[in-house]
N, C-alpha and C. Protein backbone atom coordinates (compact mmCIF):
# COMPACT_ATOMS: atom_id res chain seq x y z
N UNK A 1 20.91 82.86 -19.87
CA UNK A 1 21.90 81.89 -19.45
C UNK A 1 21.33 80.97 -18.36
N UNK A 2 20.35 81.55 -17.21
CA UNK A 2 20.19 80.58 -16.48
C UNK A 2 18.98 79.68 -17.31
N UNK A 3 18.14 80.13 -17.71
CA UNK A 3 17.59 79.36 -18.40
C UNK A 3 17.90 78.15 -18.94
N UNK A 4 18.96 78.06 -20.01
CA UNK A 4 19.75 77.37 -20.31
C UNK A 4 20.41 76.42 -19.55
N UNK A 5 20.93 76.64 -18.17
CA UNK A 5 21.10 76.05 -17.15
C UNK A 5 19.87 75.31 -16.63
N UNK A 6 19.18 75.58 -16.76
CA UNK A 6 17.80 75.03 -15.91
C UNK A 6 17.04 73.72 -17.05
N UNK A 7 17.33 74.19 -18.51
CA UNK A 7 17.13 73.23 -19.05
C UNK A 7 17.87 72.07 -19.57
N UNK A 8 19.29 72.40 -19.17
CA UNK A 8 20.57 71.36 -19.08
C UNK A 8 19.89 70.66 -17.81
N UNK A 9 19.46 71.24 -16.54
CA UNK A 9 19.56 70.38 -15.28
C UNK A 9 18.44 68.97 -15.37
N UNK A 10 17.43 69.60 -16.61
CA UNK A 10 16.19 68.60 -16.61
C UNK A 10 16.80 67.17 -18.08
N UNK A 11 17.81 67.71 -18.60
CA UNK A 11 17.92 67.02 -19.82
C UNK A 11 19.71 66.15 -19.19
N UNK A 12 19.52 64.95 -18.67
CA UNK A 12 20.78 64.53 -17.92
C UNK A 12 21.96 64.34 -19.25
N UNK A 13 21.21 63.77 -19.81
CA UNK A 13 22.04 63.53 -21.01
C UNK A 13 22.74 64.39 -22.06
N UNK A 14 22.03 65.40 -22.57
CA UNK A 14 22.24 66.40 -23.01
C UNK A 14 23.09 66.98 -21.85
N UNK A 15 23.23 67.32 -20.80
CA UNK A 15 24.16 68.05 -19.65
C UNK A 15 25.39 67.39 -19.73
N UNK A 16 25.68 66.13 -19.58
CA UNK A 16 26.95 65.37 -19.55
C UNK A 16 27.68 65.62 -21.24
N UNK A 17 26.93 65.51 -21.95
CA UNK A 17 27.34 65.96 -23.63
C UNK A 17 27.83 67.40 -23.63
N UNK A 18 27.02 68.72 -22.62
CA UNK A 18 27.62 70.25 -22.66
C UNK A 18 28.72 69.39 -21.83
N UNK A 19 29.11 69.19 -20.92
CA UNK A 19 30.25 68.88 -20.06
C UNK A 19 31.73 68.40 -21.05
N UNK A 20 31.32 67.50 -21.56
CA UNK A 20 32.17 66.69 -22.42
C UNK A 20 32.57 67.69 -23.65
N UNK A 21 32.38 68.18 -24.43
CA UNK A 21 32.43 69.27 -25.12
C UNK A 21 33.12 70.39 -24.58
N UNK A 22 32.78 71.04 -23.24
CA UNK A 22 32.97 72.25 -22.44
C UNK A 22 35.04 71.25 -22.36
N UNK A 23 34.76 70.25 -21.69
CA UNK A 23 36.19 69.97 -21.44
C UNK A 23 36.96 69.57 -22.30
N UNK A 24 36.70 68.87 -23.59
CA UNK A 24 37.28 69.34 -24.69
C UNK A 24 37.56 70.57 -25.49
N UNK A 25 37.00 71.46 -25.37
CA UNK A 25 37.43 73.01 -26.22
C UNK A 25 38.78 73.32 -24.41
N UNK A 26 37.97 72.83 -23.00
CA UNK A 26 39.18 73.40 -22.52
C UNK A 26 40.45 72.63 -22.56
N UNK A 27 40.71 71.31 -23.12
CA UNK A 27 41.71 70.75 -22.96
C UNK A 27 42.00 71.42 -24.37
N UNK A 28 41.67 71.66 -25.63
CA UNK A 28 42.38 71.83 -26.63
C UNK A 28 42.96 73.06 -26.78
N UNK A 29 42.52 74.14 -25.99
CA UNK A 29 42.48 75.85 -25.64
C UNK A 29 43.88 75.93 -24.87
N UNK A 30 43.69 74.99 -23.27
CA UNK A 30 44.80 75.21 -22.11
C UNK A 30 45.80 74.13 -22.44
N UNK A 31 45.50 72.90 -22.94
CA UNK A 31 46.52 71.94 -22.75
C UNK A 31 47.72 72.76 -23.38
N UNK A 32 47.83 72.80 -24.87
CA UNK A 32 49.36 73.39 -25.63
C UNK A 32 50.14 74.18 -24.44
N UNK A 33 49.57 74.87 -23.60
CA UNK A 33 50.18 75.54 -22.63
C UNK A 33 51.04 74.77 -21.27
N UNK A 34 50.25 74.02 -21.46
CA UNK A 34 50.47 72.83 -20.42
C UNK A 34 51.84 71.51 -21.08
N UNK A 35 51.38 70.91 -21.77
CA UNK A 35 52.26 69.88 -22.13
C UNK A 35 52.78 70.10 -23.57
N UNK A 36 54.11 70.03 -23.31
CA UNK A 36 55.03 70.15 -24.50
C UNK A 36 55.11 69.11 -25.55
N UNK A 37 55.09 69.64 -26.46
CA UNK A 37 54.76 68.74 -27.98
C UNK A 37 56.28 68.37 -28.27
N UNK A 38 56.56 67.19 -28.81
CA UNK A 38 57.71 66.46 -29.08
C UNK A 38 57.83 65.92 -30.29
N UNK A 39 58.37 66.21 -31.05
CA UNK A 39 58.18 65.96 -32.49
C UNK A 39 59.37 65.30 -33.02
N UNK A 40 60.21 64.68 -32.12
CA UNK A 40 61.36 64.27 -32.15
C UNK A 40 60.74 62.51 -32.14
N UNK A 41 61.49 61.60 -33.42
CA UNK A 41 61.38 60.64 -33.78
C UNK A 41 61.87 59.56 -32.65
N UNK A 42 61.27 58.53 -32.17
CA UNK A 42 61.38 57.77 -31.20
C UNK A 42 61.94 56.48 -31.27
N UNK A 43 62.66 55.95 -31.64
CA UNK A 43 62.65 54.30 -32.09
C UNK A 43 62.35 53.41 -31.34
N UNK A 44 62.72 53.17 -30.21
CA UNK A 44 62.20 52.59 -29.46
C UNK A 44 60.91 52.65 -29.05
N UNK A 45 60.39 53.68 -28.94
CA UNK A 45 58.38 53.97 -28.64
C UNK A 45 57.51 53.48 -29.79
N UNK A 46 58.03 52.94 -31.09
CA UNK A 46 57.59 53.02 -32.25
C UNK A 46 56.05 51.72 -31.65
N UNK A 47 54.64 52.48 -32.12
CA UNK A 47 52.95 51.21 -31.67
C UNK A 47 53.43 50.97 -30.37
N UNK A 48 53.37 51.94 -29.57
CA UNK A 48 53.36 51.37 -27.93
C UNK A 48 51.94 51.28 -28.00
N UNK A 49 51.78 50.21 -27.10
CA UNK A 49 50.36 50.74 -26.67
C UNK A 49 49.87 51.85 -25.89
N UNK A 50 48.47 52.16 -25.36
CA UNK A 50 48.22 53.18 -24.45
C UNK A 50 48.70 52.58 -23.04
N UNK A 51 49.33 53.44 -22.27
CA UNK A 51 49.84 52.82 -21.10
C UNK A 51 49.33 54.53 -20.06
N UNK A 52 50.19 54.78 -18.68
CA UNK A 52 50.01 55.54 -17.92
C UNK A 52 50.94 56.40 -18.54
N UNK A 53 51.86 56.28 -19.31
CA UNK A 53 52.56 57.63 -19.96
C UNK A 53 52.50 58.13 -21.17
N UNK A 54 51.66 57.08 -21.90
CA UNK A 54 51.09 57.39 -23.28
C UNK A 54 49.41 56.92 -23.52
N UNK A 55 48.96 57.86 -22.74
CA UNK A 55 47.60 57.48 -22.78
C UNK A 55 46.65 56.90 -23.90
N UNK A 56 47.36 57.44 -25.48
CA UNK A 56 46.51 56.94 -26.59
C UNK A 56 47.77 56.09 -27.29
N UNK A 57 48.95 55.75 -26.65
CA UNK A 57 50.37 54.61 -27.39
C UNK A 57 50.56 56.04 -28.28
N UNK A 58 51.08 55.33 -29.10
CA UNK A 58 52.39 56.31 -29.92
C UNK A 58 52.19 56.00 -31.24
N UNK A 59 52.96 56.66 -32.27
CA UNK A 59 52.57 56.51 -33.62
C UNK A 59 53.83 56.05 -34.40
N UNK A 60 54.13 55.59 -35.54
CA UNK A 60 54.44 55.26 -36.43
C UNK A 60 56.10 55.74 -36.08
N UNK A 61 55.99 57.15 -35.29
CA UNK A 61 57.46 57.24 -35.35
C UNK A 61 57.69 57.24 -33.83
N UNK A 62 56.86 56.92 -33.41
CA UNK A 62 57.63 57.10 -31.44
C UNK A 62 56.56 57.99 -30.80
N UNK A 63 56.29 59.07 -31.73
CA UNK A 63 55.40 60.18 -30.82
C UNK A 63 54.38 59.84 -30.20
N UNK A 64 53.84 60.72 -28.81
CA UNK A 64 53.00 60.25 -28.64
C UNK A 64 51.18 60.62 -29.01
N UNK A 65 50.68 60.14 -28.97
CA UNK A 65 49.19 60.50 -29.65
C UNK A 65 47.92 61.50 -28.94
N UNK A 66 48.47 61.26 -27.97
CA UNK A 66 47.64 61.85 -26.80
C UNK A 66 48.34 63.32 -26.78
N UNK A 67 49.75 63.78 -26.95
CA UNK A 67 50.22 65.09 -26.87
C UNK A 67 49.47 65.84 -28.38
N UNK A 68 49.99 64.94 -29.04
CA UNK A 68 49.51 65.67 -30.52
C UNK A 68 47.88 66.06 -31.06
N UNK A 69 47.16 64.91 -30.23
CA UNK A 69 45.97 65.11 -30.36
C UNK A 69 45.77 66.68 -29.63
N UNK A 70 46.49 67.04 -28.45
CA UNK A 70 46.01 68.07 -27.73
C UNK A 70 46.30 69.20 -28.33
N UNK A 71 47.78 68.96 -29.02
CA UNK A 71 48.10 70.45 -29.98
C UNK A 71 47.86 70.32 -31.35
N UNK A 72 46.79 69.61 -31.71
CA UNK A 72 46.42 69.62 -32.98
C UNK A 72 44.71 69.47 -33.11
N UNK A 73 44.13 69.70 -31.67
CA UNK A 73 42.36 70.31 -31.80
C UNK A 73 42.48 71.37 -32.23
N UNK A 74 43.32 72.62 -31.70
CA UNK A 74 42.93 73.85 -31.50
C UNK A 74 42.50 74.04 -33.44
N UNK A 75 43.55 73.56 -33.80
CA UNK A 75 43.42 73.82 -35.61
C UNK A 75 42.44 73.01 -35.91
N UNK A 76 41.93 71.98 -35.68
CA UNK A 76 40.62 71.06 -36.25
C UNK A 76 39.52 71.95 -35.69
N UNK A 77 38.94 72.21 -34.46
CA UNK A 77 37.86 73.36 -34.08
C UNK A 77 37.85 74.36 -35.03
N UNK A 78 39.31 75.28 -35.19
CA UNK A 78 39.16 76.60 -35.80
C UNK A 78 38.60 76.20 -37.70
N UNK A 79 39.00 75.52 -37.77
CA UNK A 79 38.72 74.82 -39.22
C UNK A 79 37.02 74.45 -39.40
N UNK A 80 36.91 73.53 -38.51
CA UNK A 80 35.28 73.34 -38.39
C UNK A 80 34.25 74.49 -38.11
N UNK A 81 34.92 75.46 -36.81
CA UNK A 81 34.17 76.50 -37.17
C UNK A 81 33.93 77.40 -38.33
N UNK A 82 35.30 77.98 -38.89
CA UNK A 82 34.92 78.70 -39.89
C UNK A 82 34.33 78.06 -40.92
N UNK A 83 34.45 77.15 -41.21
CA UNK A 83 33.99 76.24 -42.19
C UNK A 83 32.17 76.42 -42.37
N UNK A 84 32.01 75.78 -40.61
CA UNK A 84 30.57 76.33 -40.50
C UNK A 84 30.08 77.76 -40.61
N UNK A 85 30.55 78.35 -40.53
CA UNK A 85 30.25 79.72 -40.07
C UNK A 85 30.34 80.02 -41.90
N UNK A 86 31.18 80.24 -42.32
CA UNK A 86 31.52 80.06 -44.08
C UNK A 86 30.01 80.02 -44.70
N UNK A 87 29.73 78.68 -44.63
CA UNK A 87 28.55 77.69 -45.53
C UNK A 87 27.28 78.05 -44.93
N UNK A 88 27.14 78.19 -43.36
CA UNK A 88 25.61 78.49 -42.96
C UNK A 88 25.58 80.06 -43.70
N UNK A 89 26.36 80.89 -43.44
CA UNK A 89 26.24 82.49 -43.82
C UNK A 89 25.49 82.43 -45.37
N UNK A 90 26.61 81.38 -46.11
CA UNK A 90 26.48 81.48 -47.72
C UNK A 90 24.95 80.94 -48.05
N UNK A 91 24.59 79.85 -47.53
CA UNK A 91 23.29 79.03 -47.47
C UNK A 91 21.95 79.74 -46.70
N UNK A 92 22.06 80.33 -45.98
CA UNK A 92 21.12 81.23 -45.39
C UNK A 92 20.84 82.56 -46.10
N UNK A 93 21.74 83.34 -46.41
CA UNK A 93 21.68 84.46 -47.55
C UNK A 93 20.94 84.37 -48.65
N UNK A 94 21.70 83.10 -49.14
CA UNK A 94 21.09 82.34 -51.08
C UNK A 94 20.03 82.08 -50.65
N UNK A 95 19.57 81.37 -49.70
CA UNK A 95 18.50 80.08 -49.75
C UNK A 95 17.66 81.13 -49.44
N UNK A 96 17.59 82.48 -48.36
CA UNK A 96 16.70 82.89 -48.31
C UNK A 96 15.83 84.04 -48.96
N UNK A 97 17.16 84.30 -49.43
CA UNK A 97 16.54 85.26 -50.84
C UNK A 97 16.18 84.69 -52.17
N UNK A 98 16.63 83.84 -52.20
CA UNK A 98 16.12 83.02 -53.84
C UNK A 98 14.93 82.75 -53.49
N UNK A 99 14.14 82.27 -52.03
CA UNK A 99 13.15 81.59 -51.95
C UNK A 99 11.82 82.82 -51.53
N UNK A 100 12.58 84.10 -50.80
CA UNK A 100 11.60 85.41 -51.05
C UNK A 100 11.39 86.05 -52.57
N UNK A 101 12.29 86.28 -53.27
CA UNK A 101 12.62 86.54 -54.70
C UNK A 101 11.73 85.93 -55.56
N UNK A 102 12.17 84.76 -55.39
CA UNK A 102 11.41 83.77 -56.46
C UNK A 102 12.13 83.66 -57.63
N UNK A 103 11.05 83.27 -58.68
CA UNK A 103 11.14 83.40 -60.44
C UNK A 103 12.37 82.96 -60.61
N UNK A 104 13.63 84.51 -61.40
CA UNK A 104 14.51 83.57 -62.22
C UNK A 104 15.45 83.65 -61.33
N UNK A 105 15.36 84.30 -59.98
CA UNK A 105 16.65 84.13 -58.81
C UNK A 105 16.60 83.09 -58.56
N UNK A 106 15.33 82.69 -58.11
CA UNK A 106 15.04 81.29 -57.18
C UNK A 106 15.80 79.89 -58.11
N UNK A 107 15.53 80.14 -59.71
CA UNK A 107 15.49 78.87 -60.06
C UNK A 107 17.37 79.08 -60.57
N UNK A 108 18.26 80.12 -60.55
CA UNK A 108 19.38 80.32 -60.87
C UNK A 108 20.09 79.94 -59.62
N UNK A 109 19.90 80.01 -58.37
CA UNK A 109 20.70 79.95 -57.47
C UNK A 109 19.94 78.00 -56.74
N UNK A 110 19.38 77.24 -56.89
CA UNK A 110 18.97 76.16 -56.93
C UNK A 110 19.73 75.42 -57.88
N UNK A 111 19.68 76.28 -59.54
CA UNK A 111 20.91 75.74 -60.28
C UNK A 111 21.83 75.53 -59.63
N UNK A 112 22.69 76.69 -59.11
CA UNK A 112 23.75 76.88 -59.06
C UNK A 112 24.20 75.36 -57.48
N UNK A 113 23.16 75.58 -56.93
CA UNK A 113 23.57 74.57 -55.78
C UNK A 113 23.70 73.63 -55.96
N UNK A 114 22.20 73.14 -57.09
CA UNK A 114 22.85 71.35 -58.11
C UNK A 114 24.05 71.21 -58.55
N UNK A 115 24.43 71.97 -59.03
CA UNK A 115 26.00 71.95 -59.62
C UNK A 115 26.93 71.72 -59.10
N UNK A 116 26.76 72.19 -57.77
CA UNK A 116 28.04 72.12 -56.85
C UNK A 116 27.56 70.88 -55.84
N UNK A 117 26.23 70.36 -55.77
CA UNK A 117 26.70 69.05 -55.20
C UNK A 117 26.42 68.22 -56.56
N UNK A 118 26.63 68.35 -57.51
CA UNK A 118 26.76 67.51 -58.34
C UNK A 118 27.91 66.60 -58.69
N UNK A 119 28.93 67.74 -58.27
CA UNK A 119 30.46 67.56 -58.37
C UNK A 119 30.73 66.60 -56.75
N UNK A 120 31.86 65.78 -57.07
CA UNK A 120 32.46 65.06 -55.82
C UNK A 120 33.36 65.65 -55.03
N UNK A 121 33.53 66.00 -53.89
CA UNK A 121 33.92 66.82 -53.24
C UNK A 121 35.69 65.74 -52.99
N UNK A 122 35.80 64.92 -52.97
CA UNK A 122 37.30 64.39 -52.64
C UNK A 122 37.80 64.59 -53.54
N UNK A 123 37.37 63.73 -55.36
CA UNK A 123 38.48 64.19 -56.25
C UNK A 123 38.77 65.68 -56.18
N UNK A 124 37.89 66.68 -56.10
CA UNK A 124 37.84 68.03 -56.14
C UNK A 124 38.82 68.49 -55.78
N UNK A 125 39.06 68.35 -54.27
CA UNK A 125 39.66 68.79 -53.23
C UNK A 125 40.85 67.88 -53.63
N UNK A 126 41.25 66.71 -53.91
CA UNK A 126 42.28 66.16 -54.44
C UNK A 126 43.06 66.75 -55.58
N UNK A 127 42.50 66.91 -56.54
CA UNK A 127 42.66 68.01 -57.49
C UNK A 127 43.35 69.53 -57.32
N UNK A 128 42.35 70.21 -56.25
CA UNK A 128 43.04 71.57 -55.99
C UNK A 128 44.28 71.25 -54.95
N UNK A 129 44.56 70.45 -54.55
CA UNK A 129 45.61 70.16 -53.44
C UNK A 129 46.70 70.49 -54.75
N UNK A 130 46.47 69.47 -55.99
CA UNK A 130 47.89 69.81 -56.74
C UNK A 130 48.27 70.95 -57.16
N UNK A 131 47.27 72.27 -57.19
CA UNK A 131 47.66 73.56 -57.58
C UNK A 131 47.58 74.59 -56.93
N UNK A 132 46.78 74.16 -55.86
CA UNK A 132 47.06 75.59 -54.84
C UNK A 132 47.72 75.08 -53.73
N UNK A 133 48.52 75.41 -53.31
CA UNK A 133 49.53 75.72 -52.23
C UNK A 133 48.72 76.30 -50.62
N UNK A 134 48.22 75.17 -50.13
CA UNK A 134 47.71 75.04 -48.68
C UNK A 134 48.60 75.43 -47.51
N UNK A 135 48.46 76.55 -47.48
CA UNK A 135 49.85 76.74 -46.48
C UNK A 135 49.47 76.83 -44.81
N UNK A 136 48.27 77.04 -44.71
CA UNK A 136 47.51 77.44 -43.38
C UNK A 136 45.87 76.99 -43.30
N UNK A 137 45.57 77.04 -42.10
CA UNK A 137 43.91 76.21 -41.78
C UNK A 137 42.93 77.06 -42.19
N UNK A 138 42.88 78.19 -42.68
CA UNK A 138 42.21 79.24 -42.50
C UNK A 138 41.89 79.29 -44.29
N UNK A 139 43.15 78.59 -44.97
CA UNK A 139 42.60 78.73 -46.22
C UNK A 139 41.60 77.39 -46.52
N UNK A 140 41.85 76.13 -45.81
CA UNK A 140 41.02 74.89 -46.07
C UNK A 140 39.47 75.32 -45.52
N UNK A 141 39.61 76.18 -44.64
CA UNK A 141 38.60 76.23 -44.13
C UNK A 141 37.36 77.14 -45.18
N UNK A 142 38.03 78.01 -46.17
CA UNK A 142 37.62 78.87 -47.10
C UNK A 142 36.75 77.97 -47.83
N UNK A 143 37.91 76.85 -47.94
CA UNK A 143 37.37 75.99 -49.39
C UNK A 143 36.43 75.08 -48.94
N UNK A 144 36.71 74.47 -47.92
CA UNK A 144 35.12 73.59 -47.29
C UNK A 144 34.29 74.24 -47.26
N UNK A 145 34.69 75.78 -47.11
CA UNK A 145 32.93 76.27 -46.70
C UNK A 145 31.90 76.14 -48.17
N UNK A 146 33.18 77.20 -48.80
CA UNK A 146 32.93 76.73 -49.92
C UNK A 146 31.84 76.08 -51.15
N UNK A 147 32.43 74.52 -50.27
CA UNK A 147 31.79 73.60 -51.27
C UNK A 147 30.75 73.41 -50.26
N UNK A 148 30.54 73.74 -49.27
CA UNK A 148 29.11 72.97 -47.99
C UNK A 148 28.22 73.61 -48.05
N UNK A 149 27.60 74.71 -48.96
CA UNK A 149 26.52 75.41 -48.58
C UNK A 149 24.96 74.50 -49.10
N UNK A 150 25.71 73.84 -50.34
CA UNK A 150 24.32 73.57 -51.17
C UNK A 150 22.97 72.77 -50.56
N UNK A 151 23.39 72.16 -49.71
CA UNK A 151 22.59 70.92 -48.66
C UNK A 151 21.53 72.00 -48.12
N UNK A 152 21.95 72.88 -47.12
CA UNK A 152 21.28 73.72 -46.35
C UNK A 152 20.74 74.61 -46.93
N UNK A 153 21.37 74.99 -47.75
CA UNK A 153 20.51 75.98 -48.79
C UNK A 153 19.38 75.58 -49.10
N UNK A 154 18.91 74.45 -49.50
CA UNK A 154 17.77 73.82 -50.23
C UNK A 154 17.00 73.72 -48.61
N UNK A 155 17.49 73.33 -47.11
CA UNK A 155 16.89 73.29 -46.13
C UNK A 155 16.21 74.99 -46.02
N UNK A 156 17.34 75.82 -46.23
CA UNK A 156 16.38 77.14 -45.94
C UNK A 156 15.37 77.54 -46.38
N UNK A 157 15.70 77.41 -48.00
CA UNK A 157 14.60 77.83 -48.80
C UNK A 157 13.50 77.36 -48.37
N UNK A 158 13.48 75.91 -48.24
CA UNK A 158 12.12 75.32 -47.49
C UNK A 158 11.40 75.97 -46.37
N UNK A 159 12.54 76.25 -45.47
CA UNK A 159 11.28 77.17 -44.02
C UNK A 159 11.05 78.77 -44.50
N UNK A 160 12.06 79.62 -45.60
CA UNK A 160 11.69 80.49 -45.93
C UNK A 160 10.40 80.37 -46.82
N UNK A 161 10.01 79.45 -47.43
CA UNK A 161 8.72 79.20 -48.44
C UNK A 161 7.57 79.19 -47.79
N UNK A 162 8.33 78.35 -46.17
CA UNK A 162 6.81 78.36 -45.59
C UNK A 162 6.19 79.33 -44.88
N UNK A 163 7.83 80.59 -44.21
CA UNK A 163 7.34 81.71 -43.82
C UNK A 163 7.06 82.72 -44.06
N UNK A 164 7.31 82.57 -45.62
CA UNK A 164 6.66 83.72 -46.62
C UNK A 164 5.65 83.81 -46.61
N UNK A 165 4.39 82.85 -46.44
CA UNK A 165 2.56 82.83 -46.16
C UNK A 165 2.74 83.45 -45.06
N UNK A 166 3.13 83.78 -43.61
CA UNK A 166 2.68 83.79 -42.75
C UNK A 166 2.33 85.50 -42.62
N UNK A 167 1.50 85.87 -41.69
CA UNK A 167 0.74 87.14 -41.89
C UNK A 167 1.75 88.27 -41.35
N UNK A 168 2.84 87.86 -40.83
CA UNK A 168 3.65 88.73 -40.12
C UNK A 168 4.16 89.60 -41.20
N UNK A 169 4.72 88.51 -42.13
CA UNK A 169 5.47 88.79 -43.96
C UNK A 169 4.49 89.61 -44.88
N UNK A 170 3.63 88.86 -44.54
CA UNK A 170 2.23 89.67 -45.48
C UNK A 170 2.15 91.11 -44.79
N UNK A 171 2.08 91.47 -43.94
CA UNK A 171 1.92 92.74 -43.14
C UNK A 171 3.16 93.65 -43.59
N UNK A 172 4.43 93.05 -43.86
CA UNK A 172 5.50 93.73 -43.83
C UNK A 172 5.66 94.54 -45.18
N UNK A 173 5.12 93.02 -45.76
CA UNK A 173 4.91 93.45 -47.36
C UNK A 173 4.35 94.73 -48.22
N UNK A 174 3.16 94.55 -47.18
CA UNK A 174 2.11 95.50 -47.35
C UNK A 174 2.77 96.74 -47.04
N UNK A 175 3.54 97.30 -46.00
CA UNK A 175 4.03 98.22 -45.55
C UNK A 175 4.85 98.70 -46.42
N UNK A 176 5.28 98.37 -47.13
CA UNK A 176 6.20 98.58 -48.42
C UNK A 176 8.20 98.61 -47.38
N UNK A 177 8.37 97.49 -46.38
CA UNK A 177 9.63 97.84 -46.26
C UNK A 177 10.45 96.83 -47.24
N UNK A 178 11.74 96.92 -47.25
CA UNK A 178 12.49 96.70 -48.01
C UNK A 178 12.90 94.99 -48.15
N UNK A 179 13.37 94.06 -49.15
CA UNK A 179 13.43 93.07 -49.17
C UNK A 179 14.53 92.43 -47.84
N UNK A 180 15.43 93.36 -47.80
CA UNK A 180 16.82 92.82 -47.06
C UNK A 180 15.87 93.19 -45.80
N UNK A 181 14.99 94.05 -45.00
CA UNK A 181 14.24 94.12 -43.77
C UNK A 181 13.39 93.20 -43.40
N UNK A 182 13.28 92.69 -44.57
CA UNK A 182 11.72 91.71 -44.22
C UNK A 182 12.76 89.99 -44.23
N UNK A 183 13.73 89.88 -44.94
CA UNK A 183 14.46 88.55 -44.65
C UNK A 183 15.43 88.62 -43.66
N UNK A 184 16.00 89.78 -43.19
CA UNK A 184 16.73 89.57 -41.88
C UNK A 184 16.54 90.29 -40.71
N UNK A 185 15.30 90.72 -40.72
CA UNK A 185 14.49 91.65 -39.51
C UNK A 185 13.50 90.27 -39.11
N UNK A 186 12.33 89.71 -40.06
CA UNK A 186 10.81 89.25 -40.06
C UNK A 186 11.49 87.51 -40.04
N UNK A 187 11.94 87.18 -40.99
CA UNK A 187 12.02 85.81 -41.44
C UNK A 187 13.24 84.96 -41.06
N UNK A 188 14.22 85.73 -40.52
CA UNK A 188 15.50 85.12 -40.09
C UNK A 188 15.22 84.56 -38.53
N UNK A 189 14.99 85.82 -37.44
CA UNK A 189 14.54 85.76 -36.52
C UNK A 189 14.00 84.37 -36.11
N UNK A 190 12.83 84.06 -37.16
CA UNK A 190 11.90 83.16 -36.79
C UNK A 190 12.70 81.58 -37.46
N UNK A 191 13.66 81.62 -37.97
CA UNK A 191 14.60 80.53 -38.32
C UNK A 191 15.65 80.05 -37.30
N UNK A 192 15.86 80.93 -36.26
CA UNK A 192 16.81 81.06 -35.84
C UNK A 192 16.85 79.40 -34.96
N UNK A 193 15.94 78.98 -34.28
CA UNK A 193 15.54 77.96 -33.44
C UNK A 193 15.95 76.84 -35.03
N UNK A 194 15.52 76.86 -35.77
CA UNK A 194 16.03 75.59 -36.52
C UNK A 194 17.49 75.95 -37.27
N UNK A 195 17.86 76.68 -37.26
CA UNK A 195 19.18 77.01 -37.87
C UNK A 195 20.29 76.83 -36.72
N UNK A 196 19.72 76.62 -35.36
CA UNK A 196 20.77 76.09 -34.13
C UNK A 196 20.44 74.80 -33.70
């Protein structure tokens, strides 16, 4: 951790960006606690501008933009995370075993990723809107992940291809340990810096 600190203190820019971030997750975390959401239609407030009591003006029905924005991060974060968390898991797994594996894994799960960015992700998602019943963030977040792995997948495979030569792998190999030891003991490890 201090480390980290020490290399925020040399990087000004990068430091003001952790800052800005740090106070956004805390305004979207503490605010709901703080300021009460109003969901009650306004007529008179209807395109205020931003002023000192409506910092971002108001919307379409009176509300204001600046409250809603605050009680409506917490669900855009939790969405983006799992989302990420979803697609890197799925894309790191595939990508890095198809690309230790090889042969007909390698070239079945490369299929399988053309396919899915082959397809357009809005009509898609336009499409399943009419038949599945979205009731909560946790299920959108399923389905983005979902469809996001294929990009990175093809990124993993690449640094797994290149760290399959390296003598660490070759050594492991030799040792006779197991495929799942040698991609998430030997080869993950050493991804980890480009996978953050």
């Amino acid at each position: 951790m201090v480390r980290f600190f020490r290399l925020m203190a040399r990087n000004k820019v990068g430091f003001v960006g952790f800052l800005v971030v740090i106070g956004m997750l805390a305004l979207i975390l503490i605010g709901p606690y703080v300021v009460k959401l109003d969901t009650a239609t306004h007529v008179d407030l209807i395109y205020q501008r931003p002023s000192w009591t409506h910092p971002l003006g108001t919307d379409h029905q009176g509300r204001d933009v600046w409250v809603q924005l605050i009680h409506g991060g917490r669900e855009i974060v939790w969405v983006a995370a799992l989302t990420a968390l979803i697609s890197t898991g799925i894309a790191v797994t595939l990508g890095s075993l198809g690309a230790f594996i090889g042969g007909r894994v390698d070239a079945f799960l490369l299929g399988a990723a053309d396919v899915v960015l082959t397809i357009p992700q809005f009509p898609l998602l336009a499409v399943l809107a009419g038949f599945i019943k979205l009731s909560n963030s946790t299920s959108i977040a399923i389905i983005l992940g979902l469809l996001d792995w294929p990009t990175l997948l093809r990124a993993v495979r690449a640094q797994v291809l290149s760290l399959r030569e390296r003598e660490f792998v070759q050594a492991a190999q030799c040792l006779g340990l197991g495929t799942g030891h040698i991609i998430f003991r030997q080869i993950l490890p050493n991804m980890l810096s480009y996978l953050t």
